[in-house]
PDB file of N, CA and C in Angstrom:
ATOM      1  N   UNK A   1      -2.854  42.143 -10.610  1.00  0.00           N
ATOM      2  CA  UNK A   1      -3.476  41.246  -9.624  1.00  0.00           C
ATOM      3  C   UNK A   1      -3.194  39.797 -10.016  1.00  0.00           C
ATOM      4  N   UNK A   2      -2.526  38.955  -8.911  1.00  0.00           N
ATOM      5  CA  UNK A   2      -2.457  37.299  -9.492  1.00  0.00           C
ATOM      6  C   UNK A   2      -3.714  36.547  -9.339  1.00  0.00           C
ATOM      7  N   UNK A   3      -3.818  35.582 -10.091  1.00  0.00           N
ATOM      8  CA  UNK A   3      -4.384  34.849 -10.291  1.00  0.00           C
ATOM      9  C   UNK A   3      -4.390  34.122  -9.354  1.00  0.00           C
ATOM     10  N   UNK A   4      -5.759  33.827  -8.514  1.00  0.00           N
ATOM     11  CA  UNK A   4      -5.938  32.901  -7.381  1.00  0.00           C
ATOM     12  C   UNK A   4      -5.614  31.581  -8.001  1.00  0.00           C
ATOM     13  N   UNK A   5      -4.767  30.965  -7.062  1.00  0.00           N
ATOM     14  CA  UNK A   5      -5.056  29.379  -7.545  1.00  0.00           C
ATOM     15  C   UNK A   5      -5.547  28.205  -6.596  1.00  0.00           C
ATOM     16  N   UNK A   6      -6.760  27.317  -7.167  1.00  0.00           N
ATOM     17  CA  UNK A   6      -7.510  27.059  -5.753  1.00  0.00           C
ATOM     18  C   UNK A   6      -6.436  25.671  -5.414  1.00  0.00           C
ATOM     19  N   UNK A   7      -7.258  24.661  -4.972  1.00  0.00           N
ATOM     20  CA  UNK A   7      -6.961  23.538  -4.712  1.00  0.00           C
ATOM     21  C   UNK A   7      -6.330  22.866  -6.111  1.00  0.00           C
ATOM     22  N   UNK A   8      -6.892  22.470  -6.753  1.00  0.00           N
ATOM     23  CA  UNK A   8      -6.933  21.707  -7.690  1.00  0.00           C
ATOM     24  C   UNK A   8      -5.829  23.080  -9.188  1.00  0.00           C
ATOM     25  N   UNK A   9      -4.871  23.596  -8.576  1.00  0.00           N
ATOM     26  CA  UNK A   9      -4.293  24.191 -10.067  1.00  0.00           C
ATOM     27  C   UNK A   9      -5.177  25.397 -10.294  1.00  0.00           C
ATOM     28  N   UNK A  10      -5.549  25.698 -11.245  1.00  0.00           N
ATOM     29  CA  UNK A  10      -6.186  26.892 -11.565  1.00  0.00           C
ATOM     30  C   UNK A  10      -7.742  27.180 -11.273  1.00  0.00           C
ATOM     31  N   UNK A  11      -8.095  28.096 -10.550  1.00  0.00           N
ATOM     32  CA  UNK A  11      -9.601  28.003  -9.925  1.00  0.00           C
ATOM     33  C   UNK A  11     -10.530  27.669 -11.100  1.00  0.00           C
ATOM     34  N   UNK A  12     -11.623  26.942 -10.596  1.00  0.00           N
ATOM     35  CA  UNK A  12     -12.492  26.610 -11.730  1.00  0.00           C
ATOM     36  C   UNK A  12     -13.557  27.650 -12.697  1.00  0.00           C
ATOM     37  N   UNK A  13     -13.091  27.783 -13.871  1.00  0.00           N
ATOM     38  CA  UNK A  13     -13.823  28.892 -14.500  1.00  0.00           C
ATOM     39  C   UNK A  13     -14.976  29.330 -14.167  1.00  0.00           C
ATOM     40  N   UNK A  14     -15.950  28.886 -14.090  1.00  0.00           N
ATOM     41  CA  UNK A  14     -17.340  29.189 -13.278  1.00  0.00           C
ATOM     42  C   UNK A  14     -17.159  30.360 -12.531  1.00  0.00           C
ATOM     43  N   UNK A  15     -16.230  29.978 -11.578  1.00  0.00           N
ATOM     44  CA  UNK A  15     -15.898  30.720 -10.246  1.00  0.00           C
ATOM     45  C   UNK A  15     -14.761  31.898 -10.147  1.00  0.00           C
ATOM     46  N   UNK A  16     -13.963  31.726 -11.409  1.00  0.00           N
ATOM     47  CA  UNK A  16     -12.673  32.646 -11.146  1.00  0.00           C
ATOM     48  C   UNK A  16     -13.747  34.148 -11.621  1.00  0.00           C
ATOM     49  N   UNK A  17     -14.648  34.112 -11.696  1.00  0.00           N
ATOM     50  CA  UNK A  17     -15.567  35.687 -11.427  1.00  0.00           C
ATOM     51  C   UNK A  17     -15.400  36.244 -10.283  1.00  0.00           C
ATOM     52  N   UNK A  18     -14.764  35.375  -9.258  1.00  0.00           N
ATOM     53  CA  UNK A  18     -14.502  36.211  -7.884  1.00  0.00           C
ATOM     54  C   UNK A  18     -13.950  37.328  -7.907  1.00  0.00           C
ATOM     55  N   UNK A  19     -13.257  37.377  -9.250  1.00  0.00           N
ATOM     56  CA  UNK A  19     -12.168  38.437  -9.183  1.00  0.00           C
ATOM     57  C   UNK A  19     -12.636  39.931  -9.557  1.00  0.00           C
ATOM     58  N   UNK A  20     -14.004  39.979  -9.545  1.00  0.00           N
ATOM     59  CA  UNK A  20     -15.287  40.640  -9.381  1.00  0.00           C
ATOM     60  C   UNK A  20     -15.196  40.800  -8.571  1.00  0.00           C
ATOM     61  N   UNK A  21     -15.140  41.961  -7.652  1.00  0.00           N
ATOM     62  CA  UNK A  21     -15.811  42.459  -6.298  1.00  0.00           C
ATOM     63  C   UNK A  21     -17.447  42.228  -5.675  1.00  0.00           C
ATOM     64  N   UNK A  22     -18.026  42.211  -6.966  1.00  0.00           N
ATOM     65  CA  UNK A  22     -19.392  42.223  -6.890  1.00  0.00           C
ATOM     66  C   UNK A  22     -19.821  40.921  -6.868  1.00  0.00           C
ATOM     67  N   UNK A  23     -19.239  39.813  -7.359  1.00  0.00           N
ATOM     68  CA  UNK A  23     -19.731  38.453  -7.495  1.00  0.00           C
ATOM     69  C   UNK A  23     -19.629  37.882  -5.866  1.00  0.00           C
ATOM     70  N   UNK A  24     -20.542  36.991  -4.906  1.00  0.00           N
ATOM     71  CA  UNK A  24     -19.887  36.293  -3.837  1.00  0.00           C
ATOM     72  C   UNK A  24     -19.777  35.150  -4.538  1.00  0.00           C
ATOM     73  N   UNK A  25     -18.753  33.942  -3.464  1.00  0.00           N
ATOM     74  CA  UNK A  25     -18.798  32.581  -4.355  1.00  0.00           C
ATOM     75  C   UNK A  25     -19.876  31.904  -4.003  1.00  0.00           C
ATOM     76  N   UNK A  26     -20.904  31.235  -3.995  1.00  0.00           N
ATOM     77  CA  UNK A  26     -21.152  30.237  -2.934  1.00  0.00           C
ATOM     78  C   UNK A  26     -20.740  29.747  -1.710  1.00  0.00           C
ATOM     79  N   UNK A  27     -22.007  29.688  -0.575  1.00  0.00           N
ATOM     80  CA  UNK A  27     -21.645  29.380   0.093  1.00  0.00           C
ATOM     81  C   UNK A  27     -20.982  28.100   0.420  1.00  0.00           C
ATOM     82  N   UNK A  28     -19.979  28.501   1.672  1.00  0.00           N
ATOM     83  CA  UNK A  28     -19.406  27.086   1.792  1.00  0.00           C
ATOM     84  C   UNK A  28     -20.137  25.739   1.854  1.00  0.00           C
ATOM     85  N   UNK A  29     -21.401  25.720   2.777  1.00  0.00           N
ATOM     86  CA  UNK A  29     -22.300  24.867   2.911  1.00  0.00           C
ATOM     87  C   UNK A  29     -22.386  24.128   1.323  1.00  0.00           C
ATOM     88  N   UNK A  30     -23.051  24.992   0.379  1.00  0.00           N
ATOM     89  CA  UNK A  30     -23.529  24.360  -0.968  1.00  0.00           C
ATOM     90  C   UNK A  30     -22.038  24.404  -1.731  1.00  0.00           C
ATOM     91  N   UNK A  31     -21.238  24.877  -1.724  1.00  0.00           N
ATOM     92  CA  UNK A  31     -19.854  24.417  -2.064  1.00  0.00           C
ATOM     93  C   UNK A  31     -19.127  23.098  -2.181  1.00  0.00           C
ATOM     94  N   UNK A  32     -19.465  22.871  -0.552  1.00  0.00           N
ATOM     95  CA  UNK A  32     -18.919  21.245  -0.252  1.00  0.00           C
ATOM     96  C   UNK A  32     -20.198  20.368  -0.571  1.00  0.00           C
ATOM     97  N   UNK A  33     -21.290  20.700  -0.860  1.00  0.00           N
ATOM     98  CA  UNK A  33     -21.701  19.725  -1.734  1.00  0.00           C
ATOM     99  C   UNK A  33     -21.618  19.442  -2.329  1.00  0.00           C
ATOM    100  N   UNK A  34     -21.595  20.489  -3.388  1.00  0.00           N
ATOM    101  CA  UNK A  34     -21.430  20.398  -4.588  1.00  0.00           C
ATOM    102  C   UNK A  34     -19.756  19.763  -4.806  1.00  0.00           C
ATOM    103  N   UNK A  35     -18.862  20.168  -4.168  1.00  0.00           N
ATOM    104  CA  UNK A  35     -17.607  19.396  -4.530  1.00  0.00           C
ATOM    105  C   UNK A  35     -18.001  17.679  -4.155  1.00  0.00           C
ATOM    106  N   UNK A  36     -18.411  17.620  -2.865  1.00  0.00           N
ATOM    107  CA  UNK A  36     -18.411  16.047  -2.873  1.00  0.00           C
ATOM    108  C   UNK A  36     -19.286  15.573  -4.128  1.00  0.00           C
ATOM    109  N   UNK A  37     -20.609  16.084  -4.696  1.00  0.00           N
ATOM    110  CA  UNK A  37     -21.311  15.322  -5.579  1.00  0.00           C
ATOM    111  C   UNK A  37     -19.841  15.251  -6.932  1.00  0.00           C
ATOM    112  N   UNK A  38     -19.456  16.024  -6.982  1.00  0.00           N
ATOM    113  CA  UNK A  38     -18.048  16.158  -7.902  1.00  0.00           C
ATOM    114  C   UNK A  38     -17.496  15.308  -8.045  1.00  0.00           C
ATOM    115  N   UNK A  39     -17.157  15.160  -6.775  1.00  0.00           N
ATOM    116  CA  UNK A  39     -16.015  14.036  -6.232  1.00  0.00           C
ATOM    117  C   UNK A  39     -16.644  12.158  -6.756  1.00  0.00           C
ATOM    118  N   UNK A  40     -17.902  12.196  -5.964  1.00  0.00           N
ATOM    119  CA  UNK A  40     -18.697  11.010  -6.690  1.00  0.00           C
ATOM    120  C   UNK A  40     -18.460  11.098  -7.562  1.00  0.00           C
ATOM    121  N   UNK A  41     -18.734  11.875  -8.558  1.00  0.00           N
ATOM    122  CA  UNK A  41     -19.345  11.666  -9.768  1.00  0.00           C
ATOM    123  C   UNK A  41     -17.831  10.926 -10.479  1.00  0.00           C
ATOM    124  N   UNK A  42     -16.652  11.712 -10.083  1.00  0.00           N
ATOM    125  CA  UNK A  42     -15.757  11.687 -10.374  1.00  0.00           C
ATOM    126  C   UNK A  42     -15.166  10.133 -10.277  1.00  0.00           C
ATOM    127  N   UNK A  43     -15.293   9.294  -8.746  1.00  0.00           N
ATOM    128  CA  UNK A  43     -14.881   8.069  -8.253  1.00  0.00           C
ATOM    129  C   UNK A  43     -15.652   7.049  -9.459  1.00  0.00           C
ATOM    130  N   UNK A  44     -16.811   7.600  -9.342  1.00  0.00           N
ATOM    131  CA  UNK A  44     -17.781   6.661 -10.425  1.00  0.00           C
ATOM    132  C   UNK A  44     -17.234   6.312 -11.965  1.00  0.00           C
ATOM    133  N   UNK A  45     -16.863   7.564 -12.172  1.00  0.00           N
ATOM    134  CA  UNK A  45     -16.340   7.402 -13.527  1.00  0.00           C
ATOM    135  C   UNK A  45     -15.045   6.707 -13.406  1.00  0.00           C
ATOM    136  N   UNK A  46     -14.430   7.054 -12.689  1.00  0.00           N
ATOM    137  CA  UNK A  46     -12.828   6.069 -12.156  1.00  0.00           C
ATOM    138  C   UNK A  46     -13.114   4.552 -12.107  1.00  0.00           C
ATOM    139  N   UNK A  47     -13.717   4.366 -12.008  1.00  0.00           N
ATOM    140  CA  UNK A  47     -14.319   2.980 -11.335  1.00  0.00           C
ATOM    141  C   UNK A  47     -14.447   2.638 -12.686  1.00  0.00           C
ATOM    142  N   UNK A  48     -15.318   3.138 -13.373  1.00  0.00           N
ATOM    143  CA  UNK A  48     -16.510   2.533 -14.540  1.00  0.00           C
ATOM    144  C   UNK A  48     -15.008   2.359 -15.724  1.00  0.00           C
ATOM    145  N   UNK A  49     -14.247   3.598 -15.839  1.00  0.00           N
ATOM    146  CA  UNK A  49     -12.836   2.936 -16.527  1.00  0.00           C
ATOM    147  C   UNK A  49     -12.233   1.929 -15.910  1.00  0.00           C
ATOM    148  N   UNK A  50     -11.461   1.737 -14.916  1.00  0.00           N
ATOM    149  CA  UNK A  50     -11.353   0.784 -14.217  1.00  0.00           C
ATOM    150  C   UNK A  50     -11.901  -0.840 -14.790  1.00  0.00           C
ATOM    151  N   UNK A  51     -12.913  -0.777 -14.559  1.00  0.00           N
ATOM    152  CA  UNK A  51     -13.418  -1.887 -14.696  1.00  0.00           C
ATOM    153  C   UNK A  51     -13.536  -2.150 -16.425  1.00  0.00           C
ATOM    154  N   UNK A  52     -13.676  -1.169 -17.075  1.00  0.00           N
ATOM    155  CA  UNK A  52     -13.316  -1.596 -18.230  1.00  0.00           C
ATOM    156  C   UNK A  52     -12.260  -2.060 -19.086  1.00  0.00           C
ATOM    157  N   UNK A  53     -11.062  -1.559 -17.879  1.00  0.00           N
ATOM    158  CA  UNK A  53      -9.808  -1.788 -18.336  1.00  0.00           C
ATOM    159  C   UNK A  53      -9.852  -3.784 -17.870  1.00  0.00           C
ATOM    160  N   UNK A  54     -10.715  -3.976 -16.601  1.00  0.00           N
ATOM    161  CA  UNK A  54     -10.225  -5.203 -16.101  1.00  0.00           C
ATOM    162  C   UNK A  54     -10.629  -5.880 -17.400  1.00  0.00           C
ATOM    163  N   UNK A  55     -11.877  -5.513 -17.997  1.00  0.00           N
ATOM    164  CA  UNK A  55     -11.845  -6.365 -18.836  1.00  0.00           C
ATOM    165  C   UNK A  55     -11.476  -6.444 -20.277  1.00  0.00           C
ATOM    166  N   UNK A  56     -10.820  -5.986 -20.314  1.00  0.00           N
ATOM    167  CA  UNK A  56      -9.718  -5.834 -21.697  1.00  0.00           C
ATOM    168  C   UNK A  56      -8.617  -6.855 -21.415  1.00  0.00           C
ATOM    169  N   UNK A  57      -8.303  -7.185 -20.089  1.00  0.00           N
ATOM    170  CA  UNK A  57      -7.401  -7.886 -19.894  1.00  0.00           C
ATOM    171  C   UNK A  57      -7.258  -9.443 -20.734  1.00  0.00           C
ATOM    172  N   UNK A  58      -7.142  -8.996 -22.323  1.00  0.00           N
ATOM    173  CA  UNK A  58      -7.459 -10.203 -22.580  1.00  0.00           C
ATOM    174  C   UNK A  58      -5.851 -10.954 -22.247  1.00  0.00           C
ATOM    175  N   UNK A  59      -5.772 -12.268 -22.801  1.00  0.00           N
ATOM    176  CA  UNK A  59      -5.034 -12.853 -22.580  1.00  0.00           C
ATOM    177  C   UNK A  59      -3.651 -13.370 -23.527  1.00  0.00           C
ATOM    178  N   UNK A  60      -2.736 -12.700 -23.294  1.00  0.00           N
ATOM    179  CA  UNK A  60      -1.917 -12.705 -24.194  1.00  0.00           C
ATOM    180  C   UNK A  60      -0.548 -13.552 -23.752  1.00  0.00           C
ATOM    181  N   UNK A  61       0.222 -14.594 -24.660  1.00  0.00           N
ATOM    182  CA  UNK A  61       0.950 -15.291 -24.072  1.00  0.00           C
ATOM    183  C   UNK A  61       2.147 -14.960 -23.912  1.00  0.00           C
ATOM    184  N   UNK A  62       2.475 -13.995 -24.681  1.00  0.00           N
ATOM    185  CA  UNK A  62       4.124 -13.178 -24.657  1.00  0.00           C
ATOM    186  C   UNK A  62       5.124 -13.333 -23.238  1.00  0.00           C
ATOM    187  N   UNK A  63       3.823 -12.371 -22.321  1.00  0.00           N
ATOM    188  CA  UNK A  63       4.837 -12.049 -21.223  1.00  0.00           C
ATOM    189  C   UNK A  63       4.223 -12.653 -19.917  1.00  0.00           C
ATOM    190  N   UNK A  64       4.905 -13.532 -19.097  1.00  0.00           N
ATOM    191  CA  UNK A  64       4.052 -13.564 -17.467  1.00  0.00           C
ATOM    192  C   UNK A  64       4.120 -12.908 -16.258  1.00  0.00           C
ATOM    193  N   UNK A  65       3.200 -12.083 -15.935  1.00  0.00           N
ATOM    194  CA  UNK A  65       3.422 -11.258 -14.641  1.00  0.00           C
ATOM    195  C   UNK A  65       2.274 -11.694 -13.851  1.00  0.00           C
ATOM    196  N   UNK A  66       2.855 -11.380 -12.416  1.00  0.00           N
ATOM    197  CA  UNK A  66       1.519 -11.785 -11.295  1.00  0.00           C
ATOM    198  C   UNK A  66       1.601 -10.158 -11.051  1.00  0.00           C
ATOM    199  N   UNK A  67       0.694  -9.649 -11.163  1.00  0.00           N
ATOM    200  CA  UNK A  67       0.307  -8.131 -10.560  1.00  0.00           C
ATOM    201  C   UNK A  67      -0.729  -7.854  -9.600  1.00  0.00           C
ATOM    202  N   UNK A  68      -0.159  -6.693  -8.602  1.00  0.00           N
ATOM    203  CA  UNK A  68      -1.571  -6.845  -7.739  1.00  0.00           C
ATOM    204  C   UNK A  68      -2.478  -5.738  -8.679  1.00  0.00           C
ATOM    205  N   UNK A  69      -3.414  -6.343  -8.723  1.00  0.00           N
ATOM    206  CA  UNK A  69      -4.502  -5.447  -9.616  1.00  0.00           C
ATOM    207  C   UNK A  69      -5.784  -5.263  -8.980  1.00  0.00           C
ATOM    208  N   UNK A  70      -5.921  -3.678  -8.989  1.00  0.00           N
ATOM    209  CA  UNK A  70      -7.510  -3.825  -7.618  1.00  0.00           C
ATOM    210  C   UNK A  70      -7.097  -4.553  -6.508  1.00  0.00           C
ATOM    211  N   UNK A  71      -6.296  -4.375  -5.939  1.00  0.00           N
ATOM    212  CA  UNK A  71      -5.349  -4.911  -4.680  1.00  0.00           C
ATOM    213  C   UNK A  71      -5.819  -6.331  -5.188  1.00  0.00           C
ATOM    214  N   UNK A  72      -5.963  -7.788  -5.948  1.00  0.00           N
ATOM    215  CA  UNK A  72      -6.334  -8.719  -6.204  1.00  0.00           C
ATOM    216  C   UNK A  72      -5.490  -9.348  -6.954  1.00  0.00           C
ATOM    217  N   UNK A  73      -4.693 -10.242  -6.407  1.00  0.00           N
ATOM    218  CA  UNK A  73      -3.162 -10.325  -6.890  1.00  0.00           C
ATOM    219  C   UNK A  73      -3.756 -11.509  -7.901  1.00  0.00           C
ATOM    220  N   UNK A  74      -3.975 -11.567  -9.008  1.00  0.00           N
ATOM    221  CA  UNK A  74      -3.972 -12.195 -10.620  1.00  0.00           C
ATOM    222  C   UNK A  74      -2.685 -12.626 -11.277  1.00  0.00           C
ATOM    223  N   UNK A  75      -2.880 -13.375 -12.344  1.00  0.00           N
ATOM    224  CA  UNK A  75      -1.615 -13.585 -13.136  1.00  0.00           C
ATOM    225  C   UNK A  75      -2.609 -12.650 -14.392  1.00  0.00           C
ATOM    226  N   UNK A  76      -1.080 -12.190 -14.667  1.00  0.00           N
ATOM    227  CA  UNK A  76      -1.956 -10.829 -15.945  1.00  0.00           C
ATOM    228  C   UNK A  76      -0.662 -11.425 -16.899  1.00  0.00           C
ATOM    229  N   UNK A  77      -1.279 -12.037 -18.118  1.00  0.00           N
ATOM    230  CA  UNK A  77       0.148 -12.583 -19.309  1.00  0.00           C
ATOM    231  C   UNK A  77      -0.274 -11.501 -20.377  1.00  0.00           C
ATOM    232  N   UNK A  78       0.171 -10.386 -20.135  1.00  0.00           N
ATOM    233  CA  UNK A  78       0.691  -9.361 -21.084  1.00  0.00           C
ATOM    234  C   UNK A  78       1.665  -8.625 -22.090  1.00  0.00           C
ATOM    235  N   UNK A  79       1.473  -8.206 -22.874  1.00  0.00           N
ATOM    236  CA  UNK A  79       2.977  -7.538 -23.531  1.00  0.00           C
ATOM    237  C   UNK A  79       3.229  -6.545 -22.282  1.00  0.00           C
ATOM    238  N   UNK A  80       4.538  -5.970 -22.411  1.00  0.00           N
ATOM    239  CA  UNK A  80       5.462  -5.316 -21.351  1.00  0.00           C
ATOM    240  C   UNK A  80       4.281  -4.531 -21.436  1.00  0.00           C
ATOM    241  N   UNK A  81       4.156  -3.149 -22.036  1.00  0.00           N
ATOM    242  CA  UNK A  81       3.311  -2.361 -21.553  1.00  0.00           C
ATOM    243  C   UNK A  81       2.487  -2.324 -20.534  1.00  0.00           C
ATOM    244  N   UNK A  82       1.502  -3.561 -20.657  1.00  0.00           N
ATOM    245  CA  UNK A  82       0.665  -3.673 -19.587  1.00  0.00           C
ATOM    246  C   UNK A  82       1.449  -4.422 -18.524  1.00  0.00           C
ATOM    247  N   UNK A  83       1.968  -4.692 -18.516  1.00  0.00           N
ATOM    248  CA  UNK A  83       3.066  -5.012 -17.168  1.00  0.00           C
ATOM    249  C   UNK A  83       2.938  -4.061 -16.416  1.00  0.00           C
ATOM    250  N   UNK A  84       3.647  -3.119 -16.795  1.00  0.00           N
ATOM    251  CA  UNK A  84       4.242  -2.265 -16.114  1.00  0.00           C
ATOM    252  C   UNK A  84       2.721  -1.352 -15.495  1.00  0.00           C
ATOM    253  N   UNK A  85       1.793  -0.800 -16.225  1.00  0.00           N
ATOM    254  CA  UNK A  85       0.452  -0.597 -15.642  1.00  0.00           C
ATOM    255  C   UNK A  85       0.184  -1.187 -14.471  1.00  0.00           C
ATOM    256  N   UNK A  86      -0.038  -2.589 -14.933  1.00  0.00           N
ATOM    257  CA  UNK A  86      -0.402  -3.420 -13.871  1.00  0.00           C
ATOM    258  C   UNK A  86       0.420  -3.177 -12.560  1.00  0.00           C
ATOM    259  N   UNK A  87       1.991  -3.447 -12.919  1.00  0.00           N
ATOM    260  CA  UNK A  87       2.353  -3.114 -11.595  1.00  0.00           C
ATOM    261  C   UNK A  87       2.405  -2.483 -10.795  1.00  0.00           C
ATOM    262  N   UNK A  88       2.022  -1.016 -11.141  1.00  0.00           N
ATOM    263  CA  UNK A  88       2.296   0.388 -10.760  1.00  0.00           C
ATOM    264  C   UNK A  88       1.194   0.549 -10.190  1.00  0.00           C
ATOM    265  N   UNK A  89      -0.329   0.183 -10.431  1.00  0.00           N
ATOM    266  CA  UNK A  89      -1.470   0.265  -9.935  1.00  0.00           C
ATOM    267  C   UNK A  89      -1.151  -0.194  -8.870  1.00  0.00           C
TER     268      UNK A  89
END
């Protein structure tokens, strides 16, 4: 028997008990809640790095780039590394 694979790559352990006849999953109703509270929880934490990264941005004189960062187009004077971050965001 293969291995279901959900959305996200490999179904989430919790749940790959489906493969139990006897187990149901949750309903869809409390499903998609539970994924959106997920999903929050998830944006939140994105964010909360995010913003910690903005402020690391210390200031270094090496290299000059204007990057859009947080769509907020800055001058970011970084070593290459963060260049290239920056730009790609």
């Amino acid at each position: 028997m293969r291995i279901p694979r959900g959305r996200r790559g490999n179904i989430n352990p919790r749940r790959d008990m489906i493969l139990l006849p006897t187990l149901r999953l949750p309903s869809r109703r409390k499903r998609r809640g539970n994924e959106r509270r997920r999903r929050e929880a998830r944006t939140r934490r994105r964010r909360r790095r995010k913003n910690q990264k903005r402020k690391k941005l210390k200031i270094s004189l090496t290299t000059q780039c204007i990057g859009v960062f947080h769509s907020i187009e800055i001058e970011i004077w970084k070593p290459i590394k963060w260049m290239m971050l920056c730009v790609k965001e």
